[in-house]
C-alpha atoms as a PDB file:
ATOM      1  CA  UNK A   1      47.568 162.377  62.048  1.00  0.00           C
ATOM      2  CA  UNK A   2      43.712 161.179  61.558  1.00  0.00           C
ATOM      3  CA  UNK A   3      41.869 162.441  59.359  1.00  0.00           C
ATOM      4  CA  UNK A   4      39.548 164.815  60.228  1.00  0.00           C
ATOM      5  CA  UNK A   5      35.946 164.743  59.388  1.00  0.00           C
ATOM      6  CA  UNK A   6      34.240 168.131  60.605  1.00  0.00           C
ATOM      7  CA  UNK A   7      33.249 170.712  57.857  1.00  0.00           C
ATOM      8  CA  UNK A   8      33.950 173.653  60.111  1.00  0.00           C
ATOM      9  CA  UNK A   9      36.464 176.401  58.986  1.00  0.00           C
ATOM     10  CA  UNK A  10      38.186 177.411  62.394  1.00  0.00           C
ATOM     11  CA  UNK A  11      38.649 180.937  63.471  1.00  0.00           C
ATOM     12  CA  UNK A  12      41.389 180.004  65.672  1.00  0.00           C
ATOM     13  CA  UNK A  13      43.665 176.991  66.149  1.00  0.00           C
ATOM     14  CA  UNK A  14      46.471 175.833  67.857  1.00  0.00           C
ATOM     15  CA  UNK A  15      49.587 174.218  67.050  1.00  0.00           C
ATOM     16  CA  UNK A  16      51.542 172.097  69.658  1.00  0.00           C
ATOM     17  CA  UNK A  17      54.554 170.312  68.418  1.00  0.00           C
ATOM     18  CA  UNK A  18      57.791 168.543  69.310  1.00  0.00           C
ATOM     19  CA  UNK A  19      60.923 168.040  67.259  1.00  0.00           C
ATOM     20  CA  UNK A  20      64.613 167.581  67.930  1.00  0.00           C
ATOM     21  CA  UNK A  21      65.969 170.995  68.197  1.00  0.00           C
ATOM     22  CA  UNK A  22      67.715 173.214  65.115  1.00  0.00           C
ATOM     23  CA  UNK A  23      67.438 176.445  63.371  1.00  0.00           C
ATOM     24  CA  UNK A  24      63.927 177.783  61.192  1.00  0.00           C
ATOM     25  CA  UNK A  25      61.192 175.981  63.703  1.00  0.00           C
ATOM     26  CA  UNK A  26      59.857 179.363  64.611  1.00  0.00           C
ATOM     27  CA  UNK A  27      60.361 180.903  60.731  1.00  0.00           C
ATOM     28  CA  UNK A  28      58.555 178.099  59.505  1.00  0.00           C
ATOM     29  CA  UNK A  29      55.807 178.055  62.086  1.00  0.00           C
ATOM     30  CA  UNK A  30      55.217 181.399  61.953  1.00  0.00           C
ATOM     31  CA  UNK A  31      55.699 181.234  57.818  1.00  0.00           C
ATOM     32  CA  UNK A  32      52.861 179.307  58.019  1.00  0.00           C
ATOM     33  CA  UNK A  33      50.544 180.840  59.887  1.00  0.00           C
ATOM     34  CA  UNK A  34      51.324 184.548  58.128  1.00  0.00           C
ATOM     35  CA  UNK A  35      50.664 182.551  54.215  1.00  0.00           C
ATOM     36  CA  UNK A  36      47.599 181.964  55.515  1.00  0.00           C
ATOM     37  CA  UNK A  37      46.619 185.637  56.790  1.00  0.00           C
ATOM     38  CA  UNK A  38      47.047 184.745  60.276  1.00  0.00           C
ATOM     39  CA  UNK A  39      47.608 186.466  63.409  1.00  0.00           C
ATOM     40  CA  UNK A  40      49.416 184.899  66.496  1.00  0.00           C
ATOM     41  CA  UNK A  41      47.798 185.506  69.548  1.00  0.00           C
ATOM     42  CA  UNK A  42      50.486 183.342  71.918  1.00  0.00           C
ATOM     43  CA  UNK A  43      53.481 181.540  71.027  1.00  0.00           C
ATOM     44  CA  UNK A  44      55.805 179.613  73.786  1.00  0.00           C
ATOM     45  CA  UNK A  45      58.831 177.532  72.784  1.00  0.00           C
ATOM     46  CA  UNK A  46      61.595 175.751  74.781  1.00  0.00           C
ATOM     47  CA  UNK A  47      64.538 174.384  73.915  1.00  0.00           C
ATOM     48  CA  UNK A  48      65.818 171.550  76.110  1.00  0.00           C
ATOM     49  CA  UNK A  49      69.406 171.404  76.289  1.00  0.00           C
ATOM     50  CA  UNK A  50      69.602 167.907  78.090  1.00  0.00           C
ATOM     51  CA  UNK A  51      67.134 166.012  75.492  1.00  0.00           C
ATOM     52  CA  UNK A  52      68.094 167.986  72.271  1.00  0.00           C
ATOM     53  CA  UNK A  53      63.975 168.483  71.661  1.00  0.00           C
ATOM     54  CA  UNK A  54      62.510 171.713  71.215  1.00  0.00           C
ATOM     55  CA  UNK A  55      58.713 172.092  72.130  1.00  0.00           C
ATOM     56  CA  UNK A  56      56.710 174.837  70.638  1.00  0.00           C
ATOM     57  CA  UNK A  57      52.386 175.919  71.172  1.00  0.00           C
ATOM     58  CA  UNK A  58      51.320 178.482  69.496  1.00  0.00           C
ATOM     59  CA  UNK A  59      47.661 180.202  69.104  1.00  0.00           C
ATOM     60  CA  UNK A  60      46.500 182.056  66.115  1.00  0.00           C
ATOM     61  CA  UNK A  61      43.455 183.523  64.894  1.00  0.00           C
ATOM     62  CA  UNK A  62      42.749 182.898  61.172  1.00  0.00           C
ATOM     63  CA  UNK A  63      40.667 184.053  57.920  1.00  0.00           C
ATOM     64  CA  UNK A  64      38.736 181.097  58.734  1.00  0.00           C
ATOM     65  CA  UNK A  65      38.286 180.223  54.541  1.00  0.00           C
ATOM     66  CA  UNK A  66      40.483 176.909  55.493  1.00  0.00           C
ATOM     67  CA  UNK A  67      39.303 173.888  57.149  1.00  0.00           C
ATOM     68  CA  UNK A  68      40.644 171.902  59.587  1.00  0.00           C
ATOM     69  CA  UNK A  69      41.636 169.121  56.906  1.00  0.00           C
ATOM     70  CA  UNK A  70      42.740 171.764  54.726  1.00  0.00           C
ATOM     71  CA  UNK A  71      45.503 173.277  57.521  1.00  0.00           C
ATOM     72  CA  UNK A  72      46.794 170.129  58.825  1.00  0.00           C
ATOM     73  CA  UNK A  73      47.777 168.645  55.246  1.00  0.00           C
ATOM     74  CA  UNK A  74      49.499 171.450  54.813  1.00  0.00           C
ATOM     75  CA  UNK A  75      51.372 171.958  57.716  1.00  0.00           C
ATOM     76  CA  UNK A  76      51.903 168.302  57.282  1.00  0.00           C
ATOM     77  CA  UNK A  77      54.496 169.849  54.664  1.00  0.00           C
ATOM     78  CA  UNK A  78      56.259 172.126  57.411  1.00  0.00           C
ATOM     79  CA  UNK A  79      55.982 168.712  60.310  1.00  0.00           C
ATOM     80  CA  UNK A  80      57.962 166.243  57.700  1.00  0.00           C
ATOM     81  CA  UNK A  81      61.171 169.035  57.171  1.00  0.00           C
ATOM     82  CA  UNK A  82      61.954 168.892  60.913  1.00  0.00           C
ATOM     83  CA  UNK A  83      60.734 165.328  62.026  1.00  0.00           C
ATOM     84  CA  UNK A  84      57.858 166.971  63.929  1.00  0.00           C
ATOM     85  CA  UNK A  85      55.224 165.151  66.121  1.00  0.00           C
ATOM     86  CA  UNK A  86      52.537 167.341  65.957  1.00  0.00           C
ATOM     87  CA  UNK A  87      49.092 168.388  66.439  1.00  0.00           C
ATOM     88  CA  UNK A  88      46.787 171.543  64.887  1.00  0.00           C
ATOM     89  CA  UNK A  89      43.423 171.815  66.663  1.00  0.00           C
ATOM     90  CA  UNK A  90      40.374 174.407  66.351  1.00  0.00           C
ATOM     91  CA  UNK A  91      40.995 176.143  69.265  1.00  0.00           C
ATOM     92  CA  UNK A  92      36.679 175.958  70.100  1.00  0.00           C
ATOM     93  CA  UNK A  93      37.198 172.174  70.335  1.00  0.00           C
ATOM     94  CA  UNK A  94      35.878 171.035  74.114  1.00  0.00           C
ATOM     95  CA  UNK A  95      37.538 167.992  74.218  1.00  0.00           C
ATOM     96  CA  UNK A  96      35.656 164.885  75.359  1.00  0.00           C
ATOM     97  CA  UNK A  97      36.308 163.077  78.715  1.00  0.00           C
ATOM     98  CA  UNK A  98      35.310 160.461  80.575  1.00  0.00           C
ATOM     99  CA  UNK A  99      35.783 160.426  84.489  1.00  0.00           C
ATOM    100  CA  UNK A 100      36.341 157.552  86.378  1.00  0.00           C
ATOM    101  CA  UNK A 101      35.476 157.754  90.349  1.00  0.00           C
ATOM    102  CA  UNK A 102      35.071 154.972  93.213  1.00  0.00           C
ATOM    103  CA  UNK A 103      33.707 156.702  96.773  1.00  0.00           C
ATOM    104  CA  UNK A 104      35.315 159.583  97.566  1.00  0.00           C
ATOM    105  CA  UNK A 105      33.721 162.565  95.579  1.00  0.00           C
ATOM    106  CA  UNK A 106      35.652 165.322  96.066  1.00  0.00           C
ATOM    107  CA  UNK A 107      37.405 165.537  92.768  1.00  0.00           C
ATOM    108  CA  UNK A 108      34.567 164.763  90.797  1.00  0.00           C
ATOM    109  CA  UNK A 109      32.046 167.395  92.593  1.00  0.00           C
ATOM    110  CA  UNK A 110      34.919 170.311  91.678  1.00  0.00           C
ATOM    111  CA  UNK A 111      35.593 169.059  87.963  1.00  0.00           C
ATOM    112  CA  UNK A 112      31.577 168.847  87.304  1.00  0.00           C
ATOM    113  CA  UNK A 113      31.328 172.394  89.501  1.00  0.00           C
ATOM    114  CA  UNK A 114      33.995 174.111  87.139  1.00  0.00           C
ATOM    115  CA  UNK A 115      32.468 172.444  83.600  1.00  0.00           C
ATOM    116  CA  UNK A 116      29.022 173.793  84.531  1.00  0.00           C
ATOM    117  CA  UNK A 117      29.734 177.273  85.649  1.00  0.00           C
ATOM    118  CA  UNK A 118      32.533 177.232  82.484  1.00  0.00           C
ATOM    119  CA  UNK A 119      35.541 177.351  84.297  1.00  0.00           C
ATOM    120  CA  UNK A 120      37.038 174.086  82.659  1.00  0.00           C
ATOM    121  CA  UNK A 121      36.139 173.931  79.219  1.00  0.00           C
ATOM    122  CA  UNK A 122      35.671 170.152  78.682  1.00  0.00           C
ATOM    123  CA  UNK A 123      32.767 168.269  77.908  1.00  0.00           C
ATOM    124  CA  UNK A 124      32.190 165.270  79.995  1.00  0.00           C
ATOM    125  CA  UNK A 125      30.426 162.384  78.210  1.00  0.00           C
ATOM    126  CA  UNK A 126      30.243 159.807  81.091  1.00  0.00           C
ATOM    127  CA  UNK A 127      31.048 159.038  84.487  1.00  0.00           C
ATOM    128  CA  UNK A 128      31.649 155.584  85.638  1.00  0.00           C
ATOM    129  CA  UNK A 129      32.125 154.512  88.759  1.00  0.00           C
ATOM    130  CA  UNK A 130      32.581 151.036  90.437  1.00  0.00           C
ATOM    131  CA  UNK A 131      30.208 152.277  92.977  1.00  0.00           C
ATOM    132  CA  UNK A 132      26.616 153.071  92.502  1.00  0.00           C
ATOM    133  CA  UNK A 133      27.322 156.251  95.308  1.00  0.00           C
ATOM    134  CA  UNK A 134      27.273 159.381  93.155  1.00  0.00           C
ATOM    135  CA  UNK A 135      24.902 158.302  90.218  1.00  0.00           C
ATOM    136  CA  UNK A 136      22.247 161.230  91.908  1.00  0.00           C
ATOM    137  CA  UNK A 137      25.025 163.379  91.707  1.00  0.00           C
ATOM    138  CA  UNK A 138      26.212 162.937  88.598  1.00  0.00           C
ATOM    139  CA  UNK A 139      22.838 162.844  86.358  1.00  0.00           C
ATOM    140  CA  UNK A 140      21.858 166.218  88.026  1.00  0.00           C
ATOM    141  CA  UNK A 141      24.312 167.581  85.703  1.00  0.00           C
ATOM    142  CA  UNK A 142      22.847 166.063  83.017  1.00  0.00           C
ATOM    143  CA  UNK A 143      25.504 163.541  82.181  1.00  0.00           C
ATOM    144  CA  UNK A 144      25.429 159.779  81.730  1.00  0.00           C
ATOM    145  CA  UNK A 145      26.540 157.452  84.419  1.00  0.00           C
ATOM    146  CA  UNK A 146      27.566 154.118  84.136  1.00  0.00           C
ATOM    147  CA  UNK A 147      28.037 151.681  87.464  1.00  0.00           C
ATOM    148  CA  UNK A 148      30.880 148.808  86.399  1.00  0.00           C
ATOM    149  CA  UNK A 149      31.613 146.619  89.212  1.00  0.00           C
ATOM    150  CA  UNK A 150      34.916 145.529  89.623  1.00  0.00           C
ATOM    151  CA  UNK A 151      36.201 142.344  91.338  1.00  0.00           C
ATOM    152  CA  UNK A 152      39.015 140.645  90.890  1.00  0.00           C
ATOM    153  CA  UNK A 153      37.265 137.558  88.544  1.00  0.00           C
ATOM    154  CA  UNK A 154      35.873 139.995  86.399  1.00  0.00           C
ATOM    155  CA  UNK A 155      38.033 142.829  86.080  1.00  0.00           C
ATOM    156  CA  UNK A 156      39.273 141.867  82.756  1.00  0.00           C
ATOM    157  CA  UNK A 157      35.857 141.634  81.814  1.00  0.00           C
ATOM    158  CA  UNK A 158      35.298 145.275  83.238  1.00  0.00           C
ATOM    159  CA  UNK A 159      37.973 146.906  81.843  1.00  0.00           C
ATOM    160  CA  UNK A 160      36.685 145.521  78.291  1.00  0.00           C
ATOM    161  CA  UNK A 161      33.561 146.987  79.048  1.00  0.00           C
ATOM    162  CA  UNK A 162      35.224 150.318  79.967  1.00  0.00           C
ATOM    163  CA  UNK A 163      37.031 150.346  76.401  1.00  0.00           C
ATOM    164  CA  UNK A 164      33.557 149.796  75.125  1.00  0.00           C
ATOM    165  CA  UNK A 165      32.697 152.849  76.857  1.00  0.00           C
ATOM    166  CA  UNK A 166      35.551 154.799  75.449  1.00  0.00           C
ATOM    167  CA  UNK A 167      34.886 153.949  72.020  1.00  0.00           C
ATOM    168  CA  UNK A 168      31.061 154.436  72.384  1.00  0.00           C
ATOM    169  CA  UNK A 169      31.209 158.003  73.614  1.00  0.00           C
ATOM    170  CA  UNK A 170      34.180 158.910  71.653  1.00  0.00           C
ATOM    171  CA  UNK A 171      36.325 159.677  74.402  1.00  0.00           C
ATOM    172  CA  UNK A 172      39.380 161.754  73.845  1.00  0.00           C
ATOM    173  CA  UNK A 173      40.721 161.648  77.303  1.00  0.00           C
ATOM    174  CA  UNK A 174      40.124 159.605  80.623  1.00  0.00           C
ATOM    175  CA  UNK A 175      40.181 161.516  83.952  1.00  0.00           C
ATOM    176  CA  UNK A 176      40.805 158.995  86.983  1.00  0.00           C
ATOM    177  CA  UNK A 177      39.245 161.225  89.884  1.00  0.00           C
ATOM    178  CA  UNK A 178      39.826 158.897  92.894  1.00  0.00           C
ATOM    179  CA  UNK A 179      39.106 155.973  90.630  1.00  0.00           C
ATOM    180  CA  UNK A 180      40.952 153.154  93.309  1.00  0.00           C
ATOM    181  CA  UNK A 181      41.248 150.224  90.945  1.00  0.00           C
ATOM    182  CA  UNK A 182      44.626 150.019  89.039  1.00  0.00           C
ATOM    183  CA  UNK A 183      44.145 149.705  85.346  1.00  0.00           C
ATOM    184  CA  UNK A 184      45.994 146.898  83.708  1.00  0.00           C
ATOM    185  CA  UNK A 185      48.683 147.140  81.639  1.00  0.00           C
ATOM    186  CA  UNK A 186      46.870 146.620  78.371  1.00  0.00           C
ATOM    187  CA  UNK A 187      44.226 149.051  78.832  1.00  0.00           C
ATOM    188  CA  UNK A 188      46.981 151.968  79.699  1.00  0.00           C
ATOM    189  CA  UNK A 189      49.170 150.823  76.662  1.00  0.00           C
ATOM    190  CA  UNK A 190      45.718 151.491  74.613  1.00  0.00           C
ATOM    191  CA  UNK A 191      45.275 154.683  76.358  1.00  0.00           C
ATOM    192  CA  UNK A 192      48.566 156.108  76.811  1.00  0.00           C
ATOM    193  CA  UNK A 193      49.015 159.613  77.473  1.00  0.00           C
ATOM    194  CA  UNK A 194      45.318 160.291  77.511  1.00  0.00           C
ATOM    195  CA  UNK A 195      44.542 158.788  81.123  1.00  0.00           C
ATOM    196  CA  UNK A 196      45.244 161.608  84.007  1.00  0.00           C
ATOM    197  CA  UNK A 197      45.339 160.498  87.705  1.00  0.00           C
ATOM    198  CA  UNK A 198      44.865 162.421  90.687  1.00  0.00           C
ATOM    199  CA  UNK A 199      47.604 160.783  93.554  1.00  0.00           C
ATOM    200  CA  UNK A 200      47.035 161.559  97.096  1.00  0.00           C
ATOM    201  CA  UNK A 201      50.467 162.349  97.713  1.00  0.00           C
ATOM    202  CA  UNK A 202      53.511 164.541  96.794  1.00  0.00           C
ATOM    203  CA  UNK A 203      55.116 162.049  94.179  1.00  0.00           C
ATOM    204  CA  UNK A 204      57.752 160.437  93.996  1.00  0.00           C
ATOM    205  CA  UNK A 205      57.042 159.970  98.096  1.00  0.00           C
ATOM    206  CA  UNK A 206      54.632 157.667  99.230  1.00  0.00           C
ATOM    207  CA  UNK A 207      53.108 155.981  96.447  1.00  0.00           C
ATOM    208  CA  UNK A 208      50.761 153.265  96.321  1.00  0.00           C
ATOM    209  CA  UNK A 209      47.936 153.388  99.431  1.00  0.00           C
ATOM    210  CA  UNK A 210      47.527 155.269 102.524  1.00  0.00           C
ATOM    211  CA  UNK A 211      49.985 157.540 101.390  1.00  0.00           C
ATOM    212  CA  UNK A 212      48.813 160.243 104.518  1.00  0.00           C
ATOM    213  CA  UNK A 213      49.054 157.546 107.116  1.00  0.00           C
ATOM    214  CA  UNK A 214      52.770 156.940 105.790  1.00  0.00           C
ATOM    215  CA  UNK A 215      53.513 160.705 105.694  1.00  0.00           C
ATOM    216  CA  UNK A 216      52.236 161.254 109.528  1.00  0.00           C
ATOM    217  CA  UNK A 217      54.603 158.649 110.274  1.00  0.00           C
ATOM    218  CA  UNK A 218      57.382 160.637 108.621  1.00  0.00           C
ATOM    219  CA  UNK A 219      56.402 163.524 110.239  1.00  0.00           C
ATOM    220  CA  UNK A 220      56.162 165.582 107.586  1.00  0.00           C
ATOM    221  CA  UNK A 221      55.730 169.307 107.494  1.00  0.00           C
ATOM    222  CA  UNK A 222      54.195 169.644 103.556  1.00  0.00           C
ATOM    223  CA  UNK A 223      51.613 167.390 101.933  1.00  0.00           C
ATOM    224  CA  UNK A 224      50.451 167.804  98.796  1.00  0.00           C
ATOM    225  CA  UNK A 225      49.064 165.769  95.593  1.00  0.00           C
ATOM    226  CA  UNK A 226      49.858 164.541  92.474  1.00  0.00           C
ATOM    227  CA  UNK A 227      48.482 165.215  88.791  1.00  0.00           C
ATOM    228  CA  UNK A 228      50.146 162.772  86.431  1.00  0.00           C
ATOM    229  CA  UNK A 229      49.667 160.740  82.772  1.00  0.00           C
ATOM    230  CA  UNK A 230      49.051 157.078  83.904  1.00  0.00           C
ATOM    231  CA  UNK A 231      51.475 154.489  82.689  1.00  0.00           C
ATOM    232  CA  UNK A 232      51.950 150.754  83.262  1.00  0.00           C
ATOM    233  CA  UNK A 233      54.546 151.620  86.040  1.00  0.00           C
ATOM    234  CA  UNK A 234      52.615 152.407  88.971  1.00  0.00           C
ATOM    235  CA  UNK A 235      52.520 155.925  90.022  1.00  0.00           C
ATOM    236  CA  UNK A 236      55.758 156.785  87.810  1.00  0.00           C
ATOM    237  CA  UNK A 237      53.902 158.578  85.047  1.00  0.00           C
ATOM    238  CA  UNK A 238      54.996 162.185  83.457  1.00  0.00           C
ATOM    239  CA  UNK A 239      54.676 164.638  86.755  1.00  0.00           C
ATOM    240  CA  UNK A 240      51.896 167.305  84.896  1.00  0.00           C
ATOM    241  CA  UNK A 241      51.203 169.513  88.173  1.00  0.00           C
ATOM    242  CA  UNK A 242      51.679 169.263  92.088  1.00  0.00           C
ATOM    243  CA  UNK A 243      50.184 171.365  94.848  1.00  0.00           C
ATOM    244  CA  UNK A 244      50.746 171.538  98.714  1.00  0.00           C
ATOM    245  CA  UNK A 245      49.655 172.156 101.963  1.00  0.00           C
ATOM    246  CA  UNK A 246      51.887 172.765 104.826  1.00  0.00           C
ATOM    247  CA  UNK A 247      50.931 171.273 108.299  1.00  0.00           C
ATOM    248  CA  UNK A 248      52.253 170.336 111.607  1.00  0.00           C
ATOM    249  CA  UNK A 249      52.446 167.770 114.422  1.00  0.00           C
ATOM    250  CA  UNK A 250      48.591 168.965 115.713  1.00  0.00           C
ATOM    251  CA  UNK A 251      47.449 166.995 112.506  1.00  0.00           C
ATOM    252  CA  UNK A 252      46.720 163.195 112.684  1.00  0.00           C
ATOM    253  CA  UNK A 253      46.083 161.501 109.506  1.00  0.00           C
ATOM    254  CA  UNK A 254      42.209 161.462 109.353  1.00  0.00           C
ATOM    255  CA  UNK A 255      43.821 165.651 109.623  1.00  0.00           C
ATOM    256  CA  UNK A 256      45.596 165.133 106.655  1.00  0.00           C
ATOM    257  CA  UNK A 257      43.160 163.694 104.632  1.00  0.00           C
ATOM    258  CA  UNK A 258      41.035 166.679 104.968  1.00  0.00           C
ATOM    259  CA  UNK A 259      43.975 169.307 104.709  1.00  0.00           C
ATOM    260  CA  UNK A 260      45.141 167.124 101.055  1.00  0.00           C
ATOM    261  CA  UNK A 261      41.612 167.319  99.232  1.00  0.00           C
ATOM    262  CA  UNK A 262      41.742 170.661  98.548  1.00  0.00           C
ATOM    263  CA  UNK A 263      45.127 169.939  97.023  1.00  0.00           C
ATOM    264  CA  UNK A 264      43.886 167.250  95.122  1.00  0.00           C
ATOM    265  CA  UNK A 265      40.906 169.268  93.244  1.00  0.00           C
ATOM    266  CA  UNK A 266      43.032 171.792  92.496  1.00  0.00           C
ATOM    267  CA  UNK A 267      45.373 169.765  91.334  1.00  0.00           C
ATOM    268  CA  UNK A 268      43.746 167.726  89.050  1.00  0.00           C
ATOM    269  CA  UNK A 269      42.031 170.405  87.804  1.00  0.00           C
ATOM    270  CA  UNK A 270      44.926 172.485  86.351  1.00  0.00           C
ATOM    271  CA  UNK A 271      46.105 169.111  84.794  1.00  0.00           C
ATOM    272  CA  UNK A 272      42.721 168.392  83.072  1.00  0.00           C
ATOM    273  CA  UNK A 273      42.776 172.315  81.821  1.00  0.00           C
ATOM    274  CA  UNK A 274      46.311 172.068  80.872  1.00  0.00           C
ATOM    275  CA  UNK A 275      46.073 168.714  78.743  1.00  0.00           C
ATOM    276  CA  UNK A 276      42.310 170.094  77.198  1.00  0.00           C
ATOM    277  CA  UNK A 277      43.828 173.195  75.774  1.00  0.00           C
ATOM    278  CA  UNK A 278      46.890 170.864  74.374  1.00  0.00           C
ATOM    279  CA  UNK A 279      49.905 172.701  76.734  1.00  0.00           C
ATOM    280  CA  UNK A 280      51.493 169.821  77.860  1.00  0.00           C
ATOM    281  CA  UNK A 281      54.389 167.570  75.213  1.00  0.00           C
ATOM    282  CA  UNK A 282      56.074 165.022  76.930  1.00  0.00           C
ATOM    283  CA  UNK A 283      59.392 165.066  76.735  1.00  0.00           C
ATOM    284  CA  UNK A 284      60.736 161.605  77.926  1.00  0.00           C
ATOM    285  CA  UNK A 285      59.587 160.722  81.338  1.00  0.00           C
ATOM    286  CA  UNK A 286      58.659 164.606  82.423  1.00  0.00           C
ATOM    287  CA  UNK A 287      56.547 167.397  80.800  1.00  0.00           C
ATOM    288  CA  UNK A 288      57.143 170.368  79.394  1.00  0.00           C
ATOM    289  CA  UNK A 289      54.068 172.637  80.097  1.00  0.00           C
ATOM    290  CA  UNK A 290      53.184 176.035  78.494  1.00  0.00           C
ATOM    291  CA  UNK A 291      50.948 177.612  81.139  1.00  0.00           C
END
């Protein structure tokens, strides 16, 4: 775990963890929390027969006379016993995040909507775009924006400057809201499991572009989209939340389009809520997601 710098003494934190299944994880996570005069307000836990991992989050209000440092060296104690991978946050944390966007707005107009009226407790640092379209937009709200052009003789140079970015604003997770440029493999090796994407399209079916033209050939009855953790392998990554719409054979695809945005804010939404209040452990290739 890194070591944590912030003087604050937490009122509340939570716990997410992941370990291969056996008896005392709850007893000793709950041990812990009790030593310490504290009071769980949640706790979920699931045991997955097929992997052998167990998957626990739990929230707990404390004395607050312990820091942050304090807490996590010594539930570093409890996390070596049972081979945990682990993670103990202050629950008041709004994690940072950087959005990434290209022309089409509609994802990024509902995530900046829901931060501002304090729906979706994030902060977002930046927004950078490969398109100069919704800079207006964006610094109404107060928040930096950052136009990176990409083309394909200096997209490695880009995606350096992106990292840059990252580091710069101290990014803890990236939010791909429309962004249409696929991000190499280095840069999601350096950023894995903290990059969320937004697909067009009820995964695993019609990945890759123009996903609704492919789906009004099919003829299909349901669209929906895709919130998922972005990996090397495109649009394979850990499934985190999927909505639909159902339509019919009135709809063209310019229809679809239309019907699917709605999807796709809410979508990506949930998933940016879900991962900034720590809910989702991976568990292989899929999730496992304490709502």
């Amino acid at each position: 775990m890194p070591e944590d710098t912030a003087p604050g003494r937490p009122a509340e934190i939570v716990i997410a963890l992941s370990c291969p299944d056996r008896n005392g994880i709850v007893h000793a996570v709950s041990g812990f929390i009790l030593e310490r005069d504290g009071l769980i307000l949640d706790s979920q836990q699931y045991g997955d027969p097929a992997s052998g991992q167990f998957f626990m989050r739990v929230h707990a209000r404390l004395d607050a006379h312990l820091t942050l440092a304090r807490l996590r060296d010594e539930f570093a104690t409890v996390a070596a016993g049972f081979e945990m991978r682990w993670m103990l946050i202050d629950a008041a944390e709004r994690p940072r995040a950087a959005i990434l966007v290209s022309k089409t707005g509609h994802c990024l107009n509902d995530l900046l909507y829901r931060v501002r009226t304090g729906q979706l407790r994030i902060a977002i640092s930046v927004v950078v775009s490969n398109h100069p379209d919704f800079e207006q937009l964006v610094r109404s709200h107060g928040i930096d924006f950052v136009h990176l052009p990409v083309a394909p003789d200096t997209k490695a140079r880009a995606e350096e400057d992106l990292l840059k970015l990252i580091e710069r604003h101290d990014i803890d997770f990236v939010v791909l809201a429309r962004y249409m440029q696929v991000l190499s493999d280095d840069v999601c090796a350096r950023l894995e499991g903290r990059v969320i994407n937004i697909h067009h399209s009820f995964l695993p079916s019609f990945k890759g572009a123009r996903p609704y033209n492919r789906a009004h050939d099919r003829g299909v009855k349901l669209i929906g989209a895709t919130a998922h953790y972005v990996t090397a392998d495109l649009d394979e990554g850990p499934i985190i939340e999927q909505e639909v719409v159902r339509v019919d054979h009135r709809l063209g695809p310019s229809d679809l389009v239309v019907a699917g945005r709605d999807a796709e804010t809410v979508a990506l939404a949930r998933a940016v809520q879900w991962h900034a209040e720590h809910r989702i452990l991976l568990n292989g290739h899929r999730t496992v997601i304490f709502r």
